[in-house]
C-alpha atoms as a PDB file:
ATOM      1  CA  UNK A   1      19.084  -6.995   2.954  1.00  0.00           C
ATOM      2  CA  UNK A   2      16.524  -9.435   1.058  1.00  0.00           C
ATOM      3  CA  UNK A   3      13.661  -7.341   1.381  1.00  0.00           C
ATOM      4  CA  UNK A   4      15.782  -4.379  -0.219  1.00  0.00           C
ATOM      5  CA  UNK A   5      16.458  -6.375  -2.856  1.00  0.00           C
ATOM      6  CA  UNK A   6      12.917  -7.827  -3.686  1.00  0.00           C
ATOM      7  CA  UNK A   7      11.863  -4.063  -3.336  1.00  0.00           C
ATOM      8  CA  UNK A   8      13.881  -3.318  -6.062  1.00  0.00           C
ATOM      9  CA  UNK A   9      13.189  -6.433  -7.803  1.00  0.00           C
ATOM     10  CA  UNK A  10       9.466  -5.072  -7.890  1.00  0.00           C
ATOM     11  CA  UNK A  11      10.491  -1.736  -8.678  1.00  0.00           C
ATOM     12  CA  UNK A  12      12.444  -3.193 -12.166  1.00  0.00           C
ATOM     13  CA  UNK A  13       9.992  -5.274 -12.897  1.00  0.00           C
ATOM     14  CA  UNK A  14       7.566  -2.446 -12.737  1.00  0.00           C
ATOM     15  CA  UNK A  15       9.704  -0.246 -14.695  1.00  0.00           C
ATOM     16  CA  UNK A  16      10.032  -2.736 -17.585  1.00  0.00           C
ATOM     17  CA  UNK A  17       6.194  -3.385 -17.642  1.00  0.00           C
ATOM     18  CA  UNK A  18       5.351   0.392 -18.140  1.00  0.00           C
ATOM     19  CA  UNK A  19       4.177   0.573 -21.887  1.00  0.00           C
ATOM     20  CA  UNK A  20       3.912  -2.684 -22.242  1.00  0.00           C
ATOM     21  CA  UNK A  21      -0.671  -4.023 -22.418  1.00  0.00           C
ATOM     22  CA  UNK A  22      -0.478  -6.784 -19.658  1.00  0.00           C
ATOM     23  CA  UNK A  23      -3.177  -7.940 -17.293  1.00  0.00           C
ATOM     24  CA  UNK A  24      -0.225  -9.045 -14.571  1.00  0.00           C
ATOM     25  CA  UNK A  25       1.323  -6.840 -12.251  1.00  0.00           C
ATOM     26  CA  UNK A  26       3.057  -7.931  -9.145  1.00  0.00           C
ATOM     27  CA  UNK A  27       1.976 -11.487  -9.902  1.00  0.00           C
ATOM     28  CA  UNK A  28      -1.629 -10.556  -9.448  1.00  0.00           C
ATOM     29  CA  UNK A  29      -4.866 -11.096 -11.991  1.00  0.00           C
ATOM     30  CA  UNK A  30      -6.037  -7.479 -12.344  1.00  0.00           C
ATOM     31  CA  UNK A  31      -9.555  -8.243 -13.255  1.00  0.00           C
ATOM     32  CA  UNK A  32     -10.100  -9.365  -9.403  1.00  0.00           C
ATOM     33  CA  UNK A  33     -10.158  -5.375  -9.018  1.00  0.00           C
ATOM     34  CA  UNK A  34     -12.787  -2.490 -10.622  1.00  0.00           C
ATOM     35  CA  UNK A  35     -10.049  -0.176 -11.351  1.00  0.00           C
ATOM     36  CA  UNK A  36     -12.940   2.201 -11.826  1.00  0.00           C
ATOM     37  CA  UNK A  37     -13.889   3.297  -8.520  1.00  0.00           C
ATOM     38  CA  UNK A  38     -10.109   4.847  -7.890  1.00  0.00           C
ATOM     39  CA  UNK A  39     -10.912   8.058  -8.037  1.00  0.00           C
ATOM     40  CA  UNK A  40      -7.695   9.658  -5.993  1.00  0.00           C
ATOM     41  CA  UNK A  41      -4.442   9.313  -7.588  1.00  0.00           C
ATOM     42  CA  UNK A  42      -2.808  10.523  -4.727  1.00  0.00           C
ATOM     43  CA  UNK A  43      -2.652   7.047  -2.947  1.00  0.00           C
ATOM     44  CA  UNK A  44      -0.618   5.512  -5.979  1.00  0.00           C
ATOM     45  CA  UNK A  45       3.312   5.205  -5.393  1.00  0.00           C
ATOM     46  CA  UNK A  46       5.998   4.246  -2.765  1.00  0.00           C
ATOM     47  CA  UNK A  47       4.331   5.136   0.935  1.00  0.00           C
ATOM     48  CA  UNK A  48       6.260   4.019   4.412  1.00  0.00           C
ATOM     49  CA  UNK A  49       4.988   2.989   7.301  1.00  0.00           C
ATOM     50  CA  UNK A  50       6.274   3.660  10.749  1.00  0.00           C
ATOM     51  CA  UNK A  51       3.328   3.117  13.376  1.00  0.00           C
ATOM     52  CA  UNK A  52       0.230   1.663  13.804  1.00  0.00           C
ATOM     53  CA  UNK A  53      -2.040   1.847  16.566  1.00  0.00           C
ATOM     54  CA  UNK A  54      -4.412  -0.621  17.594  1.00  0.00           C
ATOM     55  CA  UNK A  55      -6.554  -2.137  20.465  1.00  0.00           C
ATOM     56  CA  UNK A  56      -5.282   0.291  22.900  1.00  0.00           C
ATOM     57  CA  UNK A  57      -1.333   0.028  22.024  1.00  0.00           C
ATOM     58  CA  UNK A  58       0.859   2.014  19.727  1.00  0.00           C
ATOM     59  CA  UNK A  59       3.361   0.338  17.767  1.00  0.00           C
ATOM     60  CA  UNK A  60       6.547   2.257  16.109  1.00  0.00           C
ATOM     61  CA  UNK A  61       8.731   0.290  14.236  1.00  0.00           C
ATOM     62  CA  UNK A  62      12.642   0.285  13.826  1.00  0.00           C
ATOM     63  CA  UNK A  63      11.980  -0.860  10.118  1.00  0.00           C
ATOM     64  CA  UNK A  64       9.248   0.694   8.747  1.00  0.00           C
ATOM     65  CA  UNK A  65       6.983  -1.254   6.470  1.00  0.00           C
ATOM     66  CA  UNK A  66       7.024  -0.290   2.727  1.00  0.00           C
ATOM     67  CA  UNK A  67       3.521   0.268   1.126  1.00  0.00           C
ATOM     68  CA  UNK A  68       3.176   0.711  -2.841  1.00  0.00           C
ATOM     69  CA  UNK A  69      -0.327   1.258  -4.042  1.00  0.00           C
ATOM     70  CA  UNK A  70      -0.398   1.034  -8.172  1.00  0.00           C
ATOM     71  CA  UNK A  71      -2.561   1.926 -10.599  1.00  0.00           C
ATOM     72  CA  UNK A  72      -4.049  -1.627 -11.732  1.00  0.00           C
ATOM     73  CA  UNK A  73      -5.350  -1.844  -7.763  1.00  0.00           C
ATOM     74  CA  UNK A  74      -2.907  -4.108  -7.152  1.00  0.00           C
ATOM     75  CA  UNK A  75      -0.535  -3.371  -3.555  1.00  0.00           C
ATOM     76  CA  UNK A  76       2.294  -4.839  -1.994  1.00  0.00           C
ATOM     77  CA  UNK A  77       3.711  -4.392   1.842  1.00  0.00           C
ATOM     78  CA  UNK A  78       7.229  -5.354   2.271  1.00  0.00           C
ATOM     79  CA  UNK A  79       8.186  -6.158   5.874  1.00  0.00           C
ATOM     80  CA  UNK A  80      12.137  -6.792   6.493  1.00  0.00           C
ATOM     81  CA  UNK A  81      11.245 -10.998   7.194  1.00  0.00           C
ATOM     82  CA  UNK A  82       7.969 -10.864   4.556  1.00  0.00           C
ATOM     83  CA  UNK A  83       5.678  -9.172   1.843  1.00  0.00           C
ATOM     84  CA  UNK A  84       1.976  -9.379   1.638  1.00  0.00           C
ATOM     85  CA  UNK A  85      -0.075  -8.736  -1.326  1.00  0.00           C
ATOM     86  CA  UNK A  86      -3.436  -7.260  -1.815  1.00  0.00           C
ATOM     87  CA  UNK A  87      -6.388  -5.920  -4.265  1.00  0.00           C
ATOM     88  CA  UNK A  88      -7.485  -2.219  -3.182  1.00  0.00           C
ATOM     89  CA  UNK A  89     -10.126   0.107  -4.647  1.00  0.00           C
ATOM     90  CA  UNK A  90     -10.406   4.172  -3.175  1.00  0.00           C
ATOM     91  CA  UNK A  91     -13.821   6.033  -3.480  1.00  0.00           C
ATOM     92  CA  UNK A  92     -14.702   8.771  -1.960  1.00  0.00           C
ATOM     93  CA  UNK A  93     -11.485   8.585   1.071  1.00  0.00           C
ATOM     94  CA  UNK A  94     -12.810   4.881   1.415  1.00  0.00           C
ATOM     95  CA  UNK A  95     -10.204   1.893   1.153  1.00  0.00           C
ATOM     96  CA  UNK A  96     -11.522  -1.540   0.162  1.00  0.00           C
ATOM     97  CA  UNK A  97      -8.632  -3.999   0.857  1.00  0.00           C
ATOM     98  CA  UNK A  98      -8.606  -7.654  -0.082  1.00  0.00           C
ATOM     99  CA  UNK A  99      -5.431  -9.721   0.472  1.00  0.00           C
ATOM    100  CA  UNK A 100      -4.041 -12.237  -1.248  1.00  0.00           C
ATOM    101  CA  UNK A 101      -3.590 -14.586   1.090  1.00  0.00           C
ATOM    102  CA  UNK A 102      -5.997 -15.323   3.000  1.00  0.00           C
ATOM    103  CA  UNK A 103      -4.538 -15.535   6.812  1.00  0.00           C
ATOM    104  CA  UNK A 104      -4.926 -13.923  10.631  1.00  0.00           C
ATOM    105  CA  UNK A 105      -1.108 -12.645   9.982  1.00  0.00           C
ATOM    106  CA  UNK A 106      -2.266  -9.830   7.467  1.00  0.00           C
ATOM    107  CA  UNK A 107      -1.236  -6.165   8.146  1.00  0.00           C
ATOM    108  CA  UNK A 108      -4.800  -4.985   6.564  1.00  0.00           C
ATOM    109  CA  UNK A 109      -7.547  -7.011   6.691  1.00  0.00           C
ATOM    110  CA  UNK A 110     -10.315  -7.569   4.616  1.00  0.00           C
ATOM    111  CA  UNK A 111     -12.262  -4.776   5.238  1.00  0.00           C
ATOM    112  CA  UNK A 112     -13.254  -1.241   4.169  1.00  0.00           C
ATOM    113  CA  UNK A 113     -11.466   1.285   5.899  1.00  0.00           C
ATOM    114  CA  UNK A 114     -11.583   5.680   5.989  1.00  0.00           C
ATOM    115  CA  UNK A 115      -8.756   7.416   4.936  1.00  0.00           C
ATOM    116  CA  UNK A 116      -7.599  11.106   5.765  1.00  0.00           C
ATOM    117  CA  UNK A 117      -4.599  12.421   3.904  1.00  0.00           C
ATOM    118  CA  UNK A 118      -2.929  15.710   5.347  1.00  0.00           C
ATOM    119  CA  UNK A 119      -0.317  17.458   3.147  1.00  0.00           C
ATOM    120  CA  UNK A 120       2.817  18.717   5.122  1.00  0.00           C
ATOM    121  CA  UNK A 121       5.655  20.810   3.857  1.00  0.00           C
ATOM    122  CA  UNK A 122       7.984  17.806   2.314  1.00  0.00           C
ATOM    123  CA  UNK A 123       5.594  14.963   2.730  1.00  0.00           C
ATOM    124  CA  UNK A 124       1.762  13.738   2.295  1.00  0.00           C
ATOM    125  CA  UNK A 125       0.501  11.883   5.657  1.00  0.00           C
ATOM    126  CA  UNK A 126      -2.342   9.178   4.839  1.00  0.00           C
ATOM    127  CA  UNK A 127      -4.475   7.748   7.817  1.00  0.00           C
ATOM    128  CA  UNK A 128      -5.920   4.528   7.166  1.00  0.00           C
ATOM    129  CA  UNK A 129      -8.183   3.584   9.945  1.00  0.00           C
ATOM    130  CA  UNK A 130     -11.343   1.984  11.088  1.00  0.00           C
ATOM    131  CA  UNK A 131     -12.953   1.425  14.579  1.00  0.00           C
ATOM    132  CA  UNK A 132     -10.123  -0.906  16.313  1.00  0.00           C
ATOM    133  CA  UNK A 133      -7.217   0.509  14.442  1.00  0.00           C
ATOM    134  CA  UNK A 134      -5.113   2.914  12.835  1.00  0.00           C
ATOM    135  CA  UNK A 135      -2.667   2.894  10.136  1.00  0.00           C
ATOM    136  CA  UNK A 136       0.301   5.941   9.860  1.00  0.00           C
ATOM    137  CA  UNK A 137       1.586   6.208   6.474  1.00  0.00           C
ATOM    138  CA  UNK A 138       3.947   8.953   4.505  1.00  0.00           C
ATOM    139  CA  UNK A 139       5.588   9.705   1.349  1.00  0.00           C
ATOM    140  CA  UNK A 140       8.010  12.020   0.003  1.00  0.00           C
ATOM    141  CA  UNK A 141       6.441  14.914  -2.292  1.00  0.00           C
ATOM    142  CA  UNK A 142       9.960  15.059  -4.152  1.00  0.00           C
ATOM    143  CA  UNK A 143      10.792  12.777  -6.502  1.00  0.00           C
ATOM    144  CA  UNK A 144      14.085  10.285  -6.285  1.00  0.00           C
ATOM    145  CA  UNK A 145      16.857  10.851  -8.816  1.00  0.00           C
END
């Protein structure tokens, strides 16, 4: 129940900043990030995700992990016990991450990974992945009313 309600804590709070000439977004400094190297908006938004696979093991969770990537390069993952904030940049289907916090407990590390998006019928599919692991994400192509 508290990470639904910090998820739409950050989703207000996001709202309310639209328009608005800030350098803050989700609590972190923007200029840490060269906005200029995003070059596919199709990573910005809400994403879940519901399995990773790594080191030889698959994991599927029963509460899927919620992604948003915005446009200032700024991204938050919202477990149901945690959240974990990090800097990205996309160029050319690569995916710089650099977290926040600096710990062995991070979902993404800091690292540049490949990316391969597949659209589906209802939903994009985005791979994130490197050598050891792999990262399942979707989205919704429809908007929520």
């Amino acid at each position: 129940m508290k990470s639904i309600i910090f998820f739409i804590l950050i989703l207000v709070l996001i709202s309310c900043n639209r328009g608005k000439n800030t350098n803050i977004e989700f609590g972190l400094n923007q200029t840490k990030v060269d906005t200029s190297n995003i070059d596919n908006n199709y990573i910005l938004g809400h994403w879940t995700m519901c399995s990773t696979f790594g080191h030889g093991s698959m994991i599927n969770y029963n509460v899927c992990p919620q992604i948003l990537f915005s446009k200032a390069g700024t991204g938050v993952i919202i477990f149901s016990n945690k959240t974990e904030t990090f800097y990205w940049t996309l160029n050319k289907r690569k995916l710089t991450i650099l977290n926040v916090a600096k710990n062995s407990e991070n979902m993404f590390l800091n690292k540049t990974y490949m990316t391969f998006l597949k659209k589906e019928k209802n939903f994009l599919s985005l791979e994130i992945f490197d050598k050891d692991n792999s990262f399942n994400l979707s989205k919704s192509l429809f908007e929520k009313k």
